[in-house]
PDB file of N, CA and C in Angstrom:
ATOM      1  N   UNK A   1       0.822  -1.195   0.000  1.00  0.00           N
ATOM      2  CA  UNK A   1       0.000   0.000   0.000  1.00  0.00           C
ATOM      3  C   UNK A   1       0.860   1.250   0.000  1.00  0.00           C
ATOM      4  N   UNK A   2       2.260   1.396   0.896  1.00  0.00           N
ATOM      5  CA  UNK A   2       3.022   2.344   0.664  1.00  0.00           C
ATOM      6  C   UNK A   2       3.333   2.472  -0.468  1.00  0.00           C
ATOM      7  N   UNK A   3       3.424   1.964  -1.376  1.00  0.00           N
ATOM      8  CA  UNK A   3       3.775   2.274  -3.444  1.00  0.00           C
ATOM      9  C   UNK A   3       2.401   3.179  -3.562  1.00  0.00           C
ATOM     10  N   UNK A   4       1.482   2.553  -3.630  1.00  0.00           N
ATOM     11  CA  UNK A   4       0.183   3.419  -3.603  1.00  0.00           C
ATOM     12  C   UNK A   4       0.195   4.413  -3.537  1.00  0.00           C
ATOM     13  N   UNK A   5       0.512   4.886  -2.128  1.00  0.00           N
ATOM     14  CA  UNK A   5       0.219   6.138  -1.535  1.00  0.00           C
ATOM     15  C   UNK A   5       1.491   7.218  -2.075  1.00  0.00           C
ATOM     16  N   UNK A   6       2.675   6.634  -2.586  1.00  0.00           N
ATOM     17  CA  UNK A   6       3.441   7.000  -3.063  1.00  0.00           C
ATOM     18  C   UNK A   6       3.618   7.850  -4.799  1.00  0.00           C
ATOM     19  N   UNK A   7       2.853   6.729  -5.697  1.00  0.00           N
ATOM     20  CA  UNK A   7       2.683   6.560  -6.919  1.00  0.00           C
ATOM     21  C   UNK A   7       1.047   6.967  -7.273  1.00  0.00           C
ATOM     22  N   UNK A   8      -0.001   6.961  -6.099  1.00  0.00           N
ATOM     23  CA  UNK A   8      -1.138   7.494  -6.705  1.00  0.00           C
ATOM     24  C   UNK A   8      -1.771   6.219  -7.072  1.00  0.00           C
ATOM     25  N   UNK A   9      -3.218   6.098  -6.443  1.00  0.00           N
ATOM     26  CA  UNK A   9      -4.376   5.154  -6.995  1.00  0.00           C
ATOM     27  C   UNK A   9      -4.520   4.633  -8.605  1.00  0.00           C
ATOM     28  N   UNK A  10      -3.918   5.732  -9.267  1.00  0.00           N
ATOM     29  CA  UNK A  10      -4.607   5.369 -10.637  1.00  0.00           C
ATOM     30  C   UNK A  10      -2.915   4.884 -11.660  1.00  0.00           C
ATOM     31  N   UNK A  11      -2.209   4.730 -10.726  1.00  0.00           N
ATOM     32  CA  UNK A  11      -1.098   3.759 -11.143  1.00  0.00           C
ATOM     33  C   UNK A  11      -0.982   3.044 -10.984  1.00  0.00           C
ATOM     34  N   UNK A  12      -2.261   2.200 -10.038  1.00  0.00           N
ATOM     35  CA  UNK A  12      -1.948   0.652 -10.031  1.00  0.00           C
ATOM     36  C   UNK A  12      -2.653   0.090 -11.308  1.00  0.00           C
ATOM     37  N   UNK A  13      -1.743  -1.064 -11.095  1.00  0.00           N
ATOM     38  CA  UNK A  13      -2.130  -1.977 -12.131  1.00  0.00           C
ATOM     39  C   UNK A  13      -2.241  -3.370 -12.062  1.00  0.00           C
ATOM     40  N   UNK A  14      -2.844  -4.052 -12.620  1.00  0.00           N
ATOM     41  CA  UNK A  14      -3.055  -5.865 -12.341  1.00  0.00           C
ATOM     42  C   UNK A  14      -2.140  -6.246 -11.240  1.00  0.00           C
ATOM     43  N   UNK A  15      -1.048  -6.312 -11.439  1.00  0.00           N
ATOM     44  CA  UNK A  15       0.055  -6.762  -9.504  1.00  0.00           C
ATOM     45  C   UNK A  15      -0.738  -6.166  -9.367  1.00  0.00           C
ATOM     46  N   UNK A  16      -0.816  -5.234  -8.508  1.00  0.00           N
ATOM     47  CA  UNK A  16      -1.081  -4.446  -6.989  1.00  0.00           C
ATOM     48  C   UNK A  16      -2.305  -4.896  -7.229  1.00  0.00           C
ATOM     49  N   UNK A  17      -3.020  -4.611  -7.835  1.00  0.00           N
ATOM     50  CA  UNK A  17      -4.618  -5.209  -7.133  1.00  0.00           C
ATOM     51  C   UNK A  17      -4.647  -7.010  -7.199  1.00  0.00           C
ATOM     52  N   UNK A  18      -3.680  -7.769  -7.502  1.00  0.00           N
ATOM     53  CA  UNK A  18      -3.623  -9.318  -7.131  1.00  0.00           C
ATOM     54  C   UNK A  18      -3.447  -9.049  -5.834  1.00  0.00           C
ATOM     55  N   UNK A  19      -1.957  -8.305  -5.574  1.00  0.00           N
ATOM     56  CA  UNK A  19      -1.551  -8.272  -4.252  1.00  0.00           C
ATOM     57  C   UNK A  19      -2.405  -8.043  -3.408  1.00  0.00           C
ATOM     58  N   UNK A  20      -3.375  -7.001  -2.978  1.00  0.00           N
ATOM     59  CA  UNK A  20      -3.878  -6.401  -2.570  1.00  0.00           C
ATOM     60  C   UNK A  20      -5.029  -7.929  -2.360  1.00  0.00           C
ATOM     61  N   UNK A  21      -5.466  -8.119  -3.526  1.00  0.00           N
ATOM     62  CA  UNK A  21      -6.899  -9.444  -3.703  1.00  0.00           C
ATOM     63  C   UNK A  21      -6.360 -10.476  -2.132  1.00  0.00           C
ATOM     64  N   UNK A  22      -5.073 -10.785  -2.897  1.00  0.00           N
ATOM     65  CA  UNK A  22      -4.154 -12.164  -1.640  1.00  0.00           C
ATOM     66  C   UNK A  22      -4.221 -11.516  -0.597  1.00  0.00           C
ATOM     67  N   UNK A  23      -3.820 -10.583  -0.330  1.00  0.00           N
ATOM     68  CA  UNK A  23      -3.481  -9.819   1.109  1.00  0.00           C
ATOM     69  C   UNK A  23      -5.125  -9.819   1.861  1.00  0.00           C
ATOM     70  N   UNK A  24      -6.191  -9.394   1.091  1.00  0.00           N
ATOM     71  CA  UNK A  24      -7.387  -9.216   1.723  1.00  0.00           C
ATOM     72  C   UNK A  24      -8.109 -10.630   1.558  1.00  0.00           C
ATOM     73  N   UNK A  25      -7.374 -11.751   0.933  1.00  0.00           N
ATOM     74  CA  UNK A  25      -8.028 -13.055   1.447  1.00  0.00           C
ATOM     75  C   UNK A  25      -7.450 -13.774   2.780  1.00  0.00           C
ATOM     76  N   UNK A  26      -6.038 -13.230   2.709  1.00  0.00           N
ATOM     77  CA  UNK A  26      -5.311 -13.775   3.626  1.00  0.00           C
ATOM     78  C   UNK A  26      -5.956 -13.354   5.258  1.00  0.00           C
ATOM     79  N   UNK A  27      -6.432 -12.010   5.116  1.00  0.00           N
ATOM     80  CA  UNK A  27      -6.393 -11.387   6.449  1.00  0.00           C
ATOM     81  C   UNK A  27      -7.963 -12.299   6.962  1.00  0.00           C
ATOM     82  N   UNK A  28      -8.856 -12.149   5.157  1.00  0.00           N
ATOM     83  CA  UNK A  28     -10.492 -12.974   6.024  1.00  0.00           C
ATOM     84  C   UNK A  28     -10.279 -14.187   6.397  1.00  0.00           C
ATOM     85  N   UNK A  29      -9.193 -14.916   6.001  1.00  0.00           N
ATOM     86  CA  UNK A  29      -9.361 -16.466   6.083  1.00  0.00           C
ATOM     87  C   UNK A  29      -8.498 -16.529   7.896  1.00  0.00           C
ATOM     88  N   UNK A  30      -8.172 -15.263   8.327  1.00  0.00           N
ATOM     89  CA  UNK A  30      -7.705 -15.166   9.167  1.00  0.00           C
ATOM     90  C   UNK A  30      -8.862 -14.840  10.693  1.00  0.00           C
ATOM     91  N   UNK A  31      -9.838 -14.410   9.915  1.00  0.00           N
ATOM     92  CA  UNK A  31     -11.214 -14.074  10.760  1.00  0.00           C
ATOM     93  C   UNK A  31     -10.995 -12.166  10.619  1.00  0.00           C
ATOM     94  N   UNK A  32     -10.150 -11.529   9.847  1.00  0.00           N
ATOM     95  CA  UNK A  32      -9.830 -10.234  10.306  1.00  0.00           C
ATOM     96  C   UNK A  32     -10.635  -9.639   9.174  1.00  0.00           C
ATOM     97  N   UNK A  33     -11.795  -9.704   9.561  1.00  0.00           N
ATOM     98  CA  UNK A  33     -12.766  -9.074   8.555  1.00  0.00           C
ATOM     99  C   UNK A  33     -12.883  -7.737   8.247  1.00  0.00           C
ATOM    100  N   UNK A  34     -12.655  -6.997   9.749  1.00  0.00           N
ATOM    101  CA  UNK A  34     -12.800  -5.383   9.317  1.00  0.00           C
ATOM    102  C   UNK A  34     -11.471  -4.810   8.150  1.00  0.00           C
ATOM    103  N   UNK A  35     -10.155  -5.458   8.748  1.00  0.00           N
ATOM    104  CA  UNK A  35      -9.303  -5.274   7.484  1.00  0.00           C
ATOM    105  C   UNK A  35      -9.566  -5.791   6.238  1.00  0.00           C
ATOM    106  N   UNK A  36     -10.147  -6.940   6.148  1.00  0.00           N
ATOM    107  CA  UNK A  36     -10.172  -7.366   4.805  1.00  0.00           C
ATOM    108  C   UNK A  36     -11.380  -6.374   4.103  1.00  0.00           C
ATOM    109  N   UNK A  37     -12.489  -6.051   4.873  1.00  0.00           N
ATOM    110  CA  UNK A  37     -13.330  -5.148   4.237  1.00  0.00           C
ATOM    111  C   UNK A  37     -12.458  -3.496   3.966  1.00  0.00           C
ATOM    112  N   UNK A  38     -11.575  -3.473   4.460  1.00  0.00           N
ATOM    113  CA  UNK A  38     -10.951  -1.815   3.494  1.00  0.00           C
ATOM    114  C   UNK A  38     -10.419  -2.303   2.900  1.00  0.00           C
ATOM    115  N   UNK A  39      -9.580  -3.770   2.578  1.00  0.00           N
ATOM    116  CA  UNK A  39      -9.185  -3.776   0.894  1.00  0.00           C
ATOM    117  C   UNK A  39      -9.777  -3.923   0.041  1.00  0.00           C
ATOM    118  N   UNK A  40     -11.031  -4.277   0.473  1.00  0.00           N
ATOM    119  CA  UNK A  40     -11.837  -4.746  -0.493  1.00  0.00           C
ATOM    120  C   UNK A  40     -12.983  -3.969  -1.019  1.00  0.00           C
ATOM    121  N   UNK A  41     -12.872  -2.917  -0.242  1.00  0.00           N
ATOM    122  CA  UNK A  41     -13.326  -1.236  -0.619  1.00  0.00           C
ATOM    123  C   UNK A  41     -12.230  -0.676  -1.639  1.00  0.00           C
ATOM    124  N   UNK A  42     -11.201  -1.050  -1.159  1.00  0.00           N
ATOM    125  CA  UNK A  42      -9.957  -0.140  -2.199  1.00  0.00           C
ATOM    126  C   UNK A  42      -9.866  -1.038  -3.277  1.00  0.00           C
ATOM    127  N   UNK A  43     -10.059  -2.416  -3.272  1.00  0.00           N
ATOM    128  CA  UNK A  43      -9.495  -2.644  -4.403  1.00  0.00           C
ATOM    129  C   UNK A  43     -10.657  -2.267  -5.379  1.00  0.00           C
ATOM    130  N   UNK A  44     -11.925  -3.030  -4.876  1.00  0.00           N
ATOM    131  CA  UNK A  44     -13.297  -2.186  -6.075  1.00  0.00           C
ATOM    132  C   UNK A  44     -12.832  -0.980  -6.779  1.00  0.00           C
ATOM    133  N   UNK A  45     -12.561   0.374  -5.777  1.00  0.00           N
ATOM    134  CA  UNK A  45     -12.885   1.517  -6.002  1.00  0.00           C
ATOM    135  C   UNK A  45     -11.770   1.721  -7.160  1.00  0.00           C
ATOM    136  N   UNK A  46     -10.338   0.815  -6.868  1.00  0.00           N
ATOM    137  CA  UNK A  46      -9.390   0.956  -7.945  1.00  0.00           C
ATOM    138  C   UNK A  46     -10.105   0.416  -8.978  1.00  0.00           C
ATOM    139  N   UNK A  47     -10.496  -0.648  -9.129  1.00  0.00           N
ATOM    140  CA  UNK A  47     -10.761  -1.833 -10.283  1.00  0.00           C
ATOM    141  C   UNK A  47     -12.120  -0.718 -11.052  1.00  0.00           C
ATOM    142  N   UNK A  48     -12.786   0.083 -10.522  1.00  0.00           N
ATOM    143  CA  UNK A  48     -13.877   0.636 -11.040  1.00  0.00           C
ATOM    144  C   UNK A  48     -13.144   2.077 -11.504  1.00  0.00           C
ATOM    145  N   UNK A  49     -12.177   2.522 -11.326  1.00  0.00           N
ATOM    146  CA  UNK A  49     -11.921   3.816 -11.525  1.00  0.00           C
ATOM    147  C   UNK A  49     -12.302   4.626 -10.721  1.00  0.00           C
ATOM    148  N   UNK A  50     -12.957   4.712  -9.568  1.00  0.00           N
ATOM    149  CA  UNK A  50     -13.865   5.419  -8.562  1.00  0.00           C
ATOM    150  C   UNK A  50     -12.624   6.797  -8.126  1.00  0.00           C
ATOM    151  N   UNK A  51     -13.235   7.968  -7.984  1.00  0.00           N
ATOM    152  CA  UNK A  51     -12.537   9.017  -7.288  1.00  0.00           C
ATOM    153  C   UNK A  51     -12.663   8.812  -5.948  1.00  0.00           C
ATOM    154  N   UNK A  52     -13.336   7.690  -5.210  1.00  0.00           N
ATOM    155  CA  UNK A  52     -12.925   7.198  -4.068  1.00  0.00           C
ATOM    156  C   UNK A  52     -11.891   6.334  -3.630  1.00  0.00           C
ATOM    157  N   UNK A  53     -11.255   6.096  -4.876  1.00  0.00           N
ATOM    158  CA  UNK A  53     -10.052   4.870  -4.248  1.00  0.00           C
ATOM    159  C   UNK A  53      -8.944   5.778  -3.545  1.00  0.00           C
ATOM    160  N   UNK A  54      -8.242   6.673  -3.702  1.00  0.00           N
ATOM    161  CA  UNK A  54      -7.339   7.362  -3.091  1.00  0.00           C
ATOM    162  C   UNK A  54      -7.893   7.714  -1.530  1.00  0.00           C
ATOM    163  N   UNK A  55      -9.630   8.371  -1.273  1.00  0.00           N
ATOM    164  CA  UNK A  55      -9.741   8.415   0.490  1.00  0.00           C
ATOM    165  C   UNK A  55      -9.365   7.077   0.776  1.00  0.00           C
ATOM    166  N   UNK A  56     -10.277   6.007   0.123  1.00  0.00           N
ATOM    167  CA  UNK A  56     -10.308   4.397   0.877  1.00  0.00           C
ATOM    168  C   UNK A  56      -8.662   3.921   1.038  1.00  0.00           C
ATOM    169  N   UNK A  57      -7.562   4.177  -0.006  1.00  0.00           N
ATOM    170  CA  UNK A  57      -6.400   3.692   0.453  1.00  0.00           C
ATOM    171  C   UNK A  57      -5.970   4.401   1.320  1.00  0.00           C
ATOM    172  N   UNK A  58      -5.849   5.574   1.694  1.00  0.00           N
ATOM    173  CA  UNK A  58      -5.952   6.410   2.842  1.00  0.00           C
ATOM    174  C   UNK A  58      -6.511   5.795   4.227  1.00  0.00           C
ATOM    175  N   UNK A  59      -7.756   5.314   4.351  1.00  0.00           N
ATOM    176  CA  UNK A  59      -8.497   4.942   5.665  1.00  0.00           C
ATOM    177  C   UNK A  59      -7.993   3.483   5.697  1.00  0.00           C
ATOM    178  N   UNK A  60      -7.516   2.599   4.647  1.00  0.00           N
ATOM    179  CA  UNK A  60      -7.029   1.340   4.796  1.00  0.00           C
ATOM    180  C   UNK A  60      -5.782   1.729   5.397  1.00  0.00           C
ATOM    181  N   UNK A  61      -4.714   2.529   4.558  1.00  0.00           N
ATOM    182  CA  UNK A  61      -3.214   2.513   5.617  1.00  0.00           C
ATOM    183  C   UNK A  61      -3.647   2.834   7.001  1.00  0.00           C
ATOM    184  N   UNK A  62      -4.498   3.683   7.291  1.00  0.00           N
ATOM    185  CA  UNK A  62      -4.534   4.477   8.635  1.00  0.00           C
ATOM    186  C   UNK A  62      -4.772   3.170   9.519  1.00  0.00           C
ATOM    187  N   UNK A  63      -6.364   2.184   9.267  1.00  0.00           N
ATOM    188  CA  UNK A  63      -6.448   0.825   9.593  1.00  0.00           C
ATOM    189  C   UNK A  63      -5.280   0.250  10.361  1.00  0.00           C
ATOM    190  N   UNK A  64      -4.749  -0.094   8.917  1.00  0.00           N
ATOM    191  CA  UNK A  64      -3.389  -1.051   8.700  1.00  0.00           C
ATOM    192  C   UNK A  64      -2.724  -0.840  10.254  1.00  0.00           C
ATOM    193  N   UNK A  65      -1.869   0.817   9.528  1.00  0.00           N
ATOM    194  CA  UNK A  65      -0.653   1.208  10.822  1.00  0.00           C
ATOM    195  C   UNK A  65      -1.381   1.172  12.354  1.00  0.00           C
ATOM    196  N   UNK A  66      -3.037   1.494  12.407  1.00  0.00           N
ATOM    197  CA  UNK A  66      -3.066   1.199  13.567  1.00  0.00           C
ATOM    198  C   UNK A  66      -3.252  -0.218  14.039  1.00  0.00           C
ATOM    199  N   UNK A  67      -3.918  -1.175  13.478  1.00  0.00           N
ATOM    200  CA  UNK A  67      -3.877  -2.554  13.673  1.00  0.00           C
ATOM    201  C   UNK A  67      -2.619  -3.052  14.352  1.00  0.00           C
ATOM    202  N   UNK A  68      -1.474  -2.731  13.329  1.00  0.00           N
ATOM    203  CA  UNK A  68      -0.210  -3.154  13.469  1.00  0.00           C
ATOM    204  C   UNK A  68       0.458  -2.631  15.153  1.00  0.00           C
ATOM    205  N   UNK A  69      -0.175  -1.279  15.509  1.00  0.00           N
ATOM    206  CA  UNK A  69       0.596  -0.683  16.264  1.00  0.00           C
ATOM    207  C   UNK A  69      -0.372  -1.217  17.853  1.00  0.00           C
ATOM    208  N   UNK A  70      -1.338  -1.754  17.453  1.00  0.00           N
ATOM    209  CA  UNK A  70      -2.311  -2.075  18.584  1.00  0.00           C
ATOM    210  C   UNK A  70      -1.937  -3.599  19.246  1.00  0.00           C
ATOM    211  N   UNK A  71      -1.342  -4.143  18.081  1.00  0.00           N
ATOM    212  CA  UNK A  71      -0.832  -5.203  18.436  1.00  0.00           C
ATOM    213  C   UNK A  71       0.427  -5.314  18.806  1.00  0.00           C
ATOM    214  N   UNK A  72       1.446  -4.719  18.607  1.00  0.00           N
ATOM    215  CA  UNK A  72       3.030  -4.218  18.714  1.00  0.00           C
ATOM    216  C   UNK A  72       2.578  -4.002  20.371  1.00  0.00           C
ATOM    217  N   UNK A  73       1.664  -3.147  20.459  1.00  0.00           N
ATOM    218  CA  UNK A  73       1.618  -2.790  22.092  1.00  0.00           C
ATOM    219  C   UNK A  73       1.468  -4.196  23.231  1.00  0.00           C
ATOM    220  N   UNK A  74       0.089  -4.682  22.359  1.00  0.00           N
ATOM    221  CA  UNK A  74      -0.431  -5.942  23.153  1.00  0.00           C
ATOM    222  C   UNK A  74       0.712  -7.269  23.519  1.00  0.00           C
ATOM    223  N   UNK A  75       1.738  -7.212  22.100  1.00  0.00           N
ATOM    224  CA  UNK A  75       2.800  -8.112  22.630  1.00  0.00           C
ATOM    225  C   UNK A  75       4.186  -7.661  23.359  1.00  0.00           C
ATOM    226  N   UNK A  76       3.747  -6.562  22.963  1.00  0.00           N
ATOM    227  CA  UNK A  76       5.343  -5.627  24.614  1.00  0.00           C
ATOM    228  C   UNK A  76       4.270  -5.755  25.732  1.00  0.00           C
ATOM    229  N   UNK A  77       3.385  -5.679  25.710  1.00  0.00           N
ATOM    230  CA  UNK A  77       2.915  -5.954  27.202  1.00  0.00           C
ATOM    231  C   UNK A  77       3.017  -7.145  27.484  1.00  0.00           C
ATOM    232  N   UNK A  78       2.742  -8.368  26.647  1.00  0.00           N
ATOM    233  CA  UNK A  78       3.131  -9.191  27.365  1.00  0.00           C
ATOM    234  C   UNK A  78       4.264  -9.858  27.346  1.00  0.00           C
ATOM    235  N   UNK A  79       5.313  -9.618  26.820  1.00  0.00           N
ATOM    236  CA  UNK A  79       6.960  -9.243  26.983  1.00  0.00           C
ATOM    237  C   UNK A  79       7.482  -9.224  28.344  1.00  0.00           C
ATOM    238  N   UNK A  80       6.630  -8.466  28.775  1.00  0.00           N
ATOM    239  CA  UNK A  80       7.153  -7.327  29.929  1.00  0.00           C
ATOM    240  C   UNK A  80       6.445  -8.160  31.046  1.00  0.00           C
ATOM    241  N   UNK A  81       5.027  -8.839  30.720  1.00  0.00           N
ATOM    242  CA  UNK A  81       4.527  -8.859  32.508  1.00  0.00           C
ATOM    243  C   UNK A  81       5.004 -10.342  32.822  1.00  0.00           C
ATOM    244  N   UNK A  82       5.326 -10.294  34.102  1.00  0.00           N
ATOM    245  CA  UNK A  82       5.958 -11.698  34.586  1.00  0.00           C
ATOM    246  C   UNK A  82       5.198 -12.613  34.676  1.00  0.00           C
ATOM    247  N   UNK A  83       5.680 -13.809  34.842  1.00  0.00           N
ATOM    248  CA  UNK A  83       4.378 -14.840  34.096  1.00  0.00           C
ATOM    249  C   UNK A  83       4.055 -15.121  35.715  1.00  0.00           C
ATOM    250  N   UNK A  84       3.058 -15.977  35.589  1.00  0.00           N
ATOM    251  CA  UNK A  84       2.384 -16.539  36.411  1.00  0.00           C
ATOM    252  C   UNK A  84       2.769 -17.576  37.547  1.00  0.00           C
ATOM    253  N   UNK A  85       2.964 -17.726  38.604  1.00  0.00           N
ATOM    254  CA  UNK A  85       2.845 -18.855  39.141  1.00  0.00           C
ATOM    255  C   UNK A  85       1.965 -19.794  38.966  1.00  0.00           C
ATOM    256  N   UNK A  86       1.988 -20.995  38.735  1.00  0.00           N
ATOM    257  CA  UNK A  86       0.739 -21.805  38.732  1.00  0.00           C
ATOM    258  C   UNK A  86       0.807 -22.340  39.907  1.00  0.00           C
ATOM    259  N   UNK A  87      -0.814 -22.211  40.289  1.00  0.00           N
ATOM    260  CA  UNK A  87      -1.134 -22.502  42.126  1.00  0.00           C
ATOM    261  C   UNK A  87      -1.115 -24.447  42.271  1.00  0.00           C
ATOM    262  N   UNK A  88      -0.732 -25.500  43.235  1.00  0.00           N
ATOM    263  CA  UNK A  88      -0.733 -26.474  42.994  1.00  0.00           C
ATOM    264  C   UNK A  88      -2.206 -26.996  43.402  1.00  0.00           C
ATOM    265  N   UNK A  89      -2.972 -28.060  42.979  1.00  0.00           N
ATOM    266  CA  UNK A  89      -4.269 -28.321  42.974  1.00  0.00           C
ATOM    267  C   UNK A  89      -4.625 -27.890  44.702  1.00  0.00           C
ATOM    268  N   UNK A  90      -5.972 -27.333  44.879  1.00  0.00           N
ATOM    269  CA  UNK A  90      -5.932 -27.152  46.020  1.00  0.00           C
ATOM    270  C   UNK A  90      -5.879 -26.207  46.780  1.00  0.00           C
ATOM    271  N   UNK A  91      -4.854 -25.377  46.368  1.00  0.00           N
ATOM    272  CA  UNK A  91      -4.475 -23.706  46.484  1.00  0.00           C
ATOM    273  C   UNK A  91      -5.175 -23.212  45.864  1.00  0.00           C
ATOM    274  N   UNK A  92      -5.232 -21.747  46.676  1.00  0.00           N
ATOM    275  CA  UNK A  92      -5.616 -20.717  46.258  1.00  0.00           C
ATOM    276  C   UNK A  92      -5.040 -19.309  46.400  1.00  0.00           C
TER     277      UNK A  92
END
């Protein structure tokens, strides 16, 4: 998507919208539906010519980097917190 945003919506061509197709099957077959639904807003809006594909690749990176950064957090947190004792049957 960074080429995209780089090069402009109406320079993609067959790659990038495969890529884009794989990438947004990969994420549903993953259960990550809300991402796979902004590629699959962007890729339409490319594949149709729409003067909406440039906002939608826009609200997909924004998605993206925050997805990425929500999870970056969730696994330094648990990086960081000390694990558990496990109690032996009985205990509490």
């Amino acid at each position: 998507m960074d080429d995209l945003v780089v090069r402009g919506v109406r320079a993609a061509g067959s790659a990038e919208i495969t890529r884009l197709t794989a990438l947004r099957d990969e994420f549903r077959a993953a259960g990550a539906e809300h991402l796979a639904e902004k590629l699959s807003t962007l890729v339409n809006a490319i594949a149709d010519g729409d003067r909406a594909a440039a906002p939608a690749l826009m609200r997909a990176v924004t998605t993206f980097r925050l997805f990425d950064r929500m999870l970056t957090l969730d696994v330094a947190k648990a990086m960081l917190t000390p694990p558990t004792e496990p109690t032996a049957e009985g205990e509490e």
